[in-house]
Protein backbone atom coordinates (compact mmCIF):
# COMPACT_ATOMS: atom_id res chain seq x y z
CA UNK A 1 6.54 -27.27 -16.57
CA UNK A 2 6.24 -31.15 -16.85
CA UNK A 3 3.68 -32.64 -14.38
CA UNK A 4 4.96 -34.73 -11.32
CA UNK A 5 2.65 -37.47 -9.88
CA UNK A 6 2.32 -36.52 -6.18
CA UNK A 7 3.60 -39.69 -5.37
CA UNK A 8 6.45 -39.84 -7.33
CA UNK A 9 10.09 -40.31 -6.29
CA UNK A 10 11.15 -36.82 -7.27
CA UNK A 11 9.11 -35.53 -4.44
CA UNK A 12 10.56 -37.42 -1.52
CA UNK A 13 12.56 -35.37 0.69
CA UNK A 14 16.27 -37.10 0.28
CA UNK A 15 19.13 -36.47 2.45
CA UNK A 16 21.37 -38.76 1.34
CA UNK A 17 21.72 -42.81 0.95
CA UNK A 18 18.06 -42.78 0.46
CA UNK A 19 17.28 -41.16 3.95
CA UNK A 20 14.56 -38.50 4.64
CA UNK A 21 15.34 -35.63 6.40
CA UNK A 22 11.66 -35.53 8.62
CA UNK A 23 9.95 -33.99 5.45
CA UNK A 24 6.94 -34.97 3.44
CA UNK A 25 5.76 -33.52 -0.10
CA UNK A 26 2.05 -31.76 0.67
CA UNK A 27 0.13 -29.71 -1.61
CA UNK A 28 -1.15 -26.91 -0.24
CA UNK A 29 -3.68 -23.74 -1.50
CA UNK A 30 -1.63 -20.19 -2.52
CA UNK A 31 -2.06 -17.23 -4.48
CA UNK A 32 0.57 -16.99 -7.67
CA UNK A 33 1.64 -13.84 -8.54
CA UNK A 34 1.22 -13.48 -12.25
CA UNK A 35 3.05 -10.45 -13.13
CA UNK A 36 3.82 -7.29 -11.16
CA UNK A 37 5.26 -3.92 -11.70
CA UNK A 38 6.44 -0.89 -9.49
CA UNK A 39 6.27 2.62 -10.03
CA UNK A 40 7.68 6.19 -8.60
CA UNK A 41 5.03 8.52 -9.43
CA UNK A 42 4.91 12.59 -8.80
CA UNK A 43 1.93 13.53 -9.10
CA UNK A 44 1.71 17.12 -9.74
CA UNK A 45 -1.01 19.73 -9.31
CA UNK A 46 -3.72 17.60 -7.56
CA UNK A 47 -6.62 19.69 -7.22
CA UNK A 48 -7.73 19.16 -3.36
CA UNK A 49 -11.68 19.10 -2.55
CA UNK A 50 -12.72 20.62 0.59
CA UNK A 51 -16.03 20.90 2.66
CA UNK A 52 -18.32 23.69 2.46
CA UNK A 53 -16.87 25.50 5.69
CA UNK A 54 -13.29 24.63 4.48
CA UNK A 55 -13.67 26.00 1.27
CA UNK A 56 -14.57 29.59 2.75
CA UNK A 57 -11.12 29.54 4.19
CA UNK A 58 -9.35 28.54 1.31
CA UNK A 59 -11.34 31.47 -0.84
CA UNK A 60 -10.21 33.95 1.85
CA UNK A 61 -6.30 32.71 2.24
CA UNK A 62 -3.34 34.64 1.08
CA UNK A 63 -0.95 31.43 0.72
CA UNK A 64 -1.20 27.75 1.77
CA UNK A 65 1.58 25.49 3.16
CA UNK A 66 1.12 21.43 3.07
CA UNK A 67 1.99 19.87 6.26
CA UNK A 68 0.31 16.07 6.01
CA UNK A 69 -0.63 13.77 3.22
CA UNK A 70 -1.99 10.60 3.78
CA UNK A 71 -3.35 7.43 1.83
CA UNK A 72 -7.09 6.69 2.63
CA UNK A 73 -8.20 4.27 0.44
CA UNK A 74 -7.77 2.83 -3.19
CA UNK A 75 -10.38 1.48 -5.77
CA UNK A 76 -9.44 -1.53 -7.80
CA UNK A 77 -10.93 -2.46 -11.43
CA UNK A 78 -9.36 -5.36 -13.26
CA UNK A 79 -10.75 -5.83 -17.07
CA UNK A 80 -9.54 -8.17 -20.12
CA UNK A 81 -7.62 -6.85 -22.33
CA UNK A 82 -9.71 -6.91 -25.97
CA UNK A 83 -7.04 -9.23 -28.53
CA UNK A 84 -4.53 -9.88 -26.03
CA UNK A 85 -5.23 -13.10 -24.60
CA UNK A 86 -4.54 -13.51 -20.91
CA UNK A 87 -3.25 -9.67 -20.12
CA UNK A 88 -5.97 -7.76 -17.98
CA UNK A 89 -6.13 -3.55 -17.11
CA UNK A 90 -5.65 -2.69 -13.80
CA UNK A 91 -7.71 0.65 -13.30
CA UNK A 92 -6.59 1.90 -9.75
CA UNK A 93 -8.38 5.42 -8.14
CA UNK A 94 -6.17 6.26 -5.31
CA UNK A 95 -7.67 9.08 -2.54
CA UNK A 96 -5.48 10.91 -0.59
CA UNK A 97 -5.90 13.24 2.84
CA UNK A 98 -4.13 16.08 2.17
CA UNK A 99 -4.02 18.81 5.28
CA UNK A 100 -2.54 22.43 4.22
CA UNK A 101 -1.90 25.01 6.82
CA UNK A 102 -3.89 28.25 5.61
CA UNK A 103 -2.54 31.77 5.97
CA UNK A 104 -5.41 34.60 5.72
CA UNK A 105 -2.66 37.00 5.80
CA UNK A 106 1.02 37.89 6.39
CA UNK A 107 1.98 37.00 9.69
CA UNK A 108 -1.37 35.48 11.02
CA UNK A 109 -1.69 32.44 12.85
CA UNK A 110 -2.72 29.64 10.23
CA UNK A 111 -5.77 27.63 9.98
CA UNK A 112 -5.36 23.67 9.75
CA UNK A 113 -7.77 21.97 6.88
CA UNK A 114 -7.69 19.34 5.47
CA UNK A 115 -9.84 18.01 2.05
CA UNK A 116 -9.50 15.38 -0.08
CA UNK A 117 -7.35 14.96 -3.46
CA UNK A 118 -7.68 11.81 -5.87
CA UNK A 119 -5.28 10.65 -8.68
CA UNK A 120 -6.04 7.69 -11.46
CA UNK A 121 -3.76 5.42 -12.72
CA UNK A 122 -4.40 2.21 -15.16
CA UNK A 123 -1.42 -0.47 -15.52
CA UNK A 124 -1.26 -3.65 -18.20
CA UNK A 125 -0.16 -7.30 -16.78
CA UNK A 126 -0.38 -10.58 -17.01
CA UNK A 127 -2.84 -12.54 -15.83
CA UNK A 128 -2.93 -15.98 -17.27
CA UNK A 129 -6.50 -17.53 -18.28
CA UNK A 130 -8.30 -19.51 -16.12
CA UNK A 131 -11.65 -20.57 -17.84
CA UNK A 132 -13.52 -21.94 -14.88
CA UNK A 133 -15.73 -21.30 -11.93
CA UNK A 134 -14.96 -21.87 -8.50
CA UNK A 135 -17.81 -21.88 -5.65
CA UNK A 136 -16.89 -22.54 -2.19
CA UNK A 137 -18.55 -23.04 0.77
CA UNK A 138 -17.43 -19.58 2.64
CA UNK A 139 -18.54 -17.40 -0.52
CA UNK A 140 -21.87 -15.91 -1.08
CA UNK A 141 -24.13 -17.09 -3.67
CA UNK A 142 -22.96 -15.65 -7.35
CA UNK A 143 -25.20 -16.29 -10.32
CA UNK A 144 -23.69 -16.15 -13.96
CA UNK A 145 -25.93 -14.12 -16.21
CA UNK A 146 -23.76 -14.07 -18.95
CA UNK A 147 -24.59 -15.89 -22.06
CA UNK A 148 -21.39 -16.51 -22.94
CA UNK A 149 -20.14 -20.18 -22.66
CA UNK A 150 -16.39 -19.14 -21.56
CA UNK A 151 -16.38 -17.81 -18.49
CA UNK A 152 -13.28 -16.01 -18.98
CA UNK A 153 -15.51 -12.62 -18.18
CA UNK A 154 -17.08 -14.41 -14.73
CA UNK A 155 -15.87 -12.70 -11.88
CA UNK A 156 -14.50 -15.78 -10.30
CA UNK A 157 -12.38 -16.23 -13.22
CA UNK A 158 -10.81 -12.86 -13.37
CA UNK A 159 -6.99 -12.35 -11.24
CA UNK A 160 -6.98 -10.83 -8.38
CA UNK A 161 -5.59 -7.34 -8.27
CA UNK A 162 -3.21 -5.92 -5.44
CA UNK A 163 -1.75 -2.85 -4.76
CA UNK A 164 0.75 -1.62 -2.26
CA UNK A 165 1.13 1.84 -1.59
CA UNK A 166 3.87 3.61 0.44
CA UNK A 167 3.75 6.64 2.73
CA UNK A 168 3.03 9.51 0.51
CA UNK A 169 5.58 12.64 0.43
CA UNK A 170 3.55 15.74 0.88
CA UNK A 171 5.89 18.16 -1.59
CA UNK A 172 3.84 21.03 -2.25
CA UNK A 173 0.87 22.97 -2.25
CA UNK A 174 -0.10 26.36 -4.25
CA UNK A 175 -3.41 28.35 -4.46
CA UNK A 176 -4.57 28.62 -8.22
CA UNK A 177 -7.44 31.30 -9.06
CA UNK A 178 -10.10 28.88 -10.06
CA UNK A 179 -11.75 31.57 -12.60
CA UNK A 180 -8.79 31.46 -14.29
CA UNK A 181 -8.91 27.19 -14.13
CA UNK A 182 -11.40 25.06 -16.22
CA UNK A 183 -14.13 24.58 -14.06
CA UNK A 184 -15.36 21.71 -13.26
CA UNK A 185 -18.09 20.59 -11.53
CA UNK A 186 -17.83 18.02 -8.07
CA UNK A 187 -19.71 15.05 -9.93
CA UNK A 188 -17.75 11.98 -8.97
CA UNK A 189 -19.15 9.46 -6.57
CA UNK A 190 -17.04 9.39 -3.91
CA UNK A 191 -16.63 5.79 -1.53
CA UNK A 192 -18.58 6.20 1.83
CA UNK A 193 -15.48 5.88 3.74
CA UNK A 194 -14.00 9.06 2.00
CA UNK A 195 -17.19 11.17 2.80
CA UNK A 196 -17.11 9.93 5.97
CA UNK A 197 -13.29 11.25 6.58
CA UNK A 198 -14.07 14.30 5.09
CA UNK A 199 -16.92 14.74 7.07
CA UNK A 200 -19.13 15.97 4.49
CA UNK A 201 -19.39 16.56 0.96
CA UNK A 202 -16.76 18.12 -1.25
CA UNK A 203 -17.98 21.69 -2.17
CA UNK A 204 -17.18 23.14 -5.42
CA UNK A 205 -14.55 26.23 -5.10
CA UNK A 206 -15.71 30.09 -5.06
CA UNK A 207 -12.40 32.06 -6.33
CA UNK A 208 -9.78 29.77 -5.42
CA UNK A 209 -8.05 26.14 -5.18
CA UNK A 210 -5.40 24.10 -3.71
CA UNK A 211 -3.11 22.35 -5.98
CA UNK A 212 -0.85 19.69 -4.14
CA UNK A 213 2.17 18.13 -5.44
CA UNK A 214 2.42 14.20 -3.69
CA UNK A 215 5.04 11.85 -4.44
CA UNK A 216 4.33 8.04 -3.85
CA UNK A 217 5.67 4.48 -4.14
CA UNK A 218 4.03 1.64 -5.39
CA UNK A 219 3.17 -1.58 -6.34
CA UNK A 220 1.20 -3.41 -8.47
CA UNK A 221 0.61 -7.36 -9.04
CA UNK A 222 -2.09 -9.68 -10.47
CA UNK A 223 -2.23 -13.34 -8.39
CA UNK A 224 -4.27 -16.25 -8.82
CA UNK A 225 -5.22 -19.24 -6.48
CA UNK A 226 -3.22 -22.34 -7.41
CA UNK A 227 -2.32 -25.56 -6.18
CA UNK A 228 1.53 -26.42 -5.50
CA UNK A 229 3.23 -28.78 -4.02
CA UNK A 230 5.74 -28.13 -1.10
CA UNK A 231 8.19 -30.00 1.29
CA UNK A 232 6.64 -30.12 4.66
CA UNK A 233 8.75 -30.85 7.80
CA UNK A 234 6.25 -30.33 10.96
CA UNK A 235 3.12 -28.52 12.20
CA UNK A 236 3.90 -25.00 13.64
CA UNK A 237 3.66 -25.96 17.18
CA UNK A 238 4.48 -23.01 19.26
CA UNK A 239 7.59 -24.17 21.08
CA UNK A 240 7.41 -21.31 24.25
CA UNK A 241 5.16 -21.30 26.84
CA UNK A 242 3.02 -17.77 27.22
CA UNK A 243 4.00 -16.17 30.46
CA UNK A 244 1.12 -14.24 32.77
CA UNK A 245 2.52 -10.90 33.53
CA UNK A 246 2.51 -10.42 37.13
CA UNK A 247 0.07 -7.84 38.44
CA UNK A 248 2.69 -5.94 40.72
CA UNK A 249 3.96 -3.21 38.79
CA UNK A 250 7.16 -3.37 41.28
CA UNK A 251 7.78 -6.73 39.92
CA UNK A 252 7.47 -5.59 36.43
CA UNK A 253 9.75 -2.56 37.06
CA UNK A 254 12.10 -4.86 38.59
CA UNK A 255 13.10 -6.80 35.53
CA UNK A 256 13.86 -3.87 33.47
CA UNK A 257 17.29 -3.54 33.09
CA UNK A 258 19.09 -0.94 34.38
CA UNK A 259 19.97 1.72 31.59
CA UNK A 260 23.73 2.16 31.46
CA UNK A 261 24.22 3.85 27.82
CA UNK A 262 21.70 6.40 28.98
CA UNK A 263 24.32 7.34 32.08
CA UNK A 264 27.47 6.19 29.96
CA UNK A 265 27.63 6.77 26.22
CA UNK A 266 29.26 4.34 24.50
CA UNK A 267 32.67 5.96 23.63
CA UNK A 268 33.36 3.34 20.91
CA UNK A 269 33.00 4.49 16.96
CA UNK A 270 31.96 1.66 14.82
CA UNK A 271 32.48 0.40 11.42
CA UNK A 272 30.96 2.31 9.03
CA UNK A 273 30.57 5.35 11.14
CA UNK A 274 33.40 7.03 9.83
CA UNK A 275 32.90 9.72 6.86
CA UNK A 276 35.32 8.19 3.82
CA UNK A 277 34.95 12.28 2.53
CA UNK A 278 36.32 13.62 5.67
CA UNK A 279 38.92 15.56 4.77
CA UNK A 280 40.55 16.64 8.11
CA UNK A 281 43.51 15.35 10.07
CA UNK A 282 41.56 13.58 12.42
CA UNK A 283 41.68 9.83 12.32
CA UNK A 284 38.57 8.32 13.82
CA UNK A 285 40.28 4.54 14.30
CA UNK A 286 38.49 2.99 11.80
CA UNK A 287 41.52 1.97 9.96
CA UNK A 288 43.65 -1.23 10.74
């Protein structure tokens, strides 16, 4: 990309016959994205930690049925890339709440847990290199330790990682005999946050685990703080004027307007509506 003095005639905002349309070239502060990439993961078999107390009911349940899963946090890790100049690793640790209904036996009423299952993903983008260091003024103090005179390594210098993760589908959960699994012992540090939701620490099974099946959505990019340089038209004045809500509820109520589909469906079928594999004899109007 060839550089363009900020003042140069390329950046005026023309209309026509040399006219400016109210705009102004400004360069403002934003974060880049670098390179991104989505994924559709199932993640099968995710062994699912429970509490102490929670654990006794899993040991003692006949079958297990997941009702919830939910995303509670994410750990991001961004590393160079040894020989491959400008291309970082993206180490992700997502942790999920996972809540199984627990059946004790055949026709009992089951018991709602819920325990905590983690999965660990690592992705390779683009980064770009940016060899310096930037302090500012709302930061904390950072020292750099390293010896090294490129501060490619500095953490100031490395992209920021991002990732966006959708609702996760709860699929499936089984109970696996843990004598027959490789055991393995609860050793992983765990973020505050997560022992805090669980409400305790994870115990280690007795005869027994749950084995969830998730499904998830996501997205992940690496972005950098650059400078660019925009058209600029006006200031985002708000335009409306914030109106006080009256404190008669009457008055409130009576600016509601009255609901007339709720008495009187709509009768009318529109575009769209209309089944194209409908086989019948019925016409539903949709045709000219």
């Amino acid at each position: 990309m060839s550089d363009v003095p900020f003042c140069s005639s390329e950046n005026v905002c023309a209309e026509g016959n040399g006219q400016t349309n109210g705009c102004e070239p400004v360069c403002i502060n934003v974060s880049r994205i670098y390179d991104s990439c989505g994924a559709k993961d199932c993640l099968s078999n995710l062994p699912v930690m429970f509490t102490e107390a929670n654990q006794k009911i899993i040991d003692g349940a006949c079958s297990v049925k997941i009702s919830n899963v939910r995303i509670i946090t994410s750990t991001v890790e961004v590393e160079p890339v040894a020989f491959h100049r400008g291309f970082y690793s993206v180490d992700i640790m997502y942790y999920f709440a996972v809540t199984v209904e627990a059946y004790t036996a055949a026709g009992a009423i089951p018991e709602t847990v819920t325990g905590i299952a983690m999965y660990g993903k690592r992705v390779v983008l683009y980064g770009g290199e940016g060899c310096v260091k930037s302090f500012s003024s709302d930061e904390d103090v950072v020292c750099d330790t390293s010896d090294s005179d490129c501060p490619c390594k500095y953490p100031c210098c490395l992209p920021r990682a991002t990732v966006q993760v959708s609702n996760p589908m709860a699929l499936s959960a089984k109970l696996q005999d843990y004598n027959n699994a490789n055991p393995s012992a609860v050793c992983r540090a765990f973020p505050n946050c997560v022992i805090d939701y669980l409400d305790g620490e994870p115990a280690q099974p007795e005869t027994q685990r749950v084995l969830a099946t998730i499904g998830i959505f996501t997205i992940t990019r690496l972005e950098r703080d650059v400078q660019i340089m925009i058209p600029s038209y006006d200031f985002c004045v708000p335009r409306k004027e914030c109106p006080s809500t009256p404190d008669d509820p009457c008055e409130v109520f009576s600016k509601i307007d009255f609901p007339t589909d709720s008495f009187f469906p709509p009768s009318t079928i529109h575009q769209g509506d209309c089944d194209s594999s409908h086989t019948s004899s019925y016409k539903c109007g949709c045709e000219n």
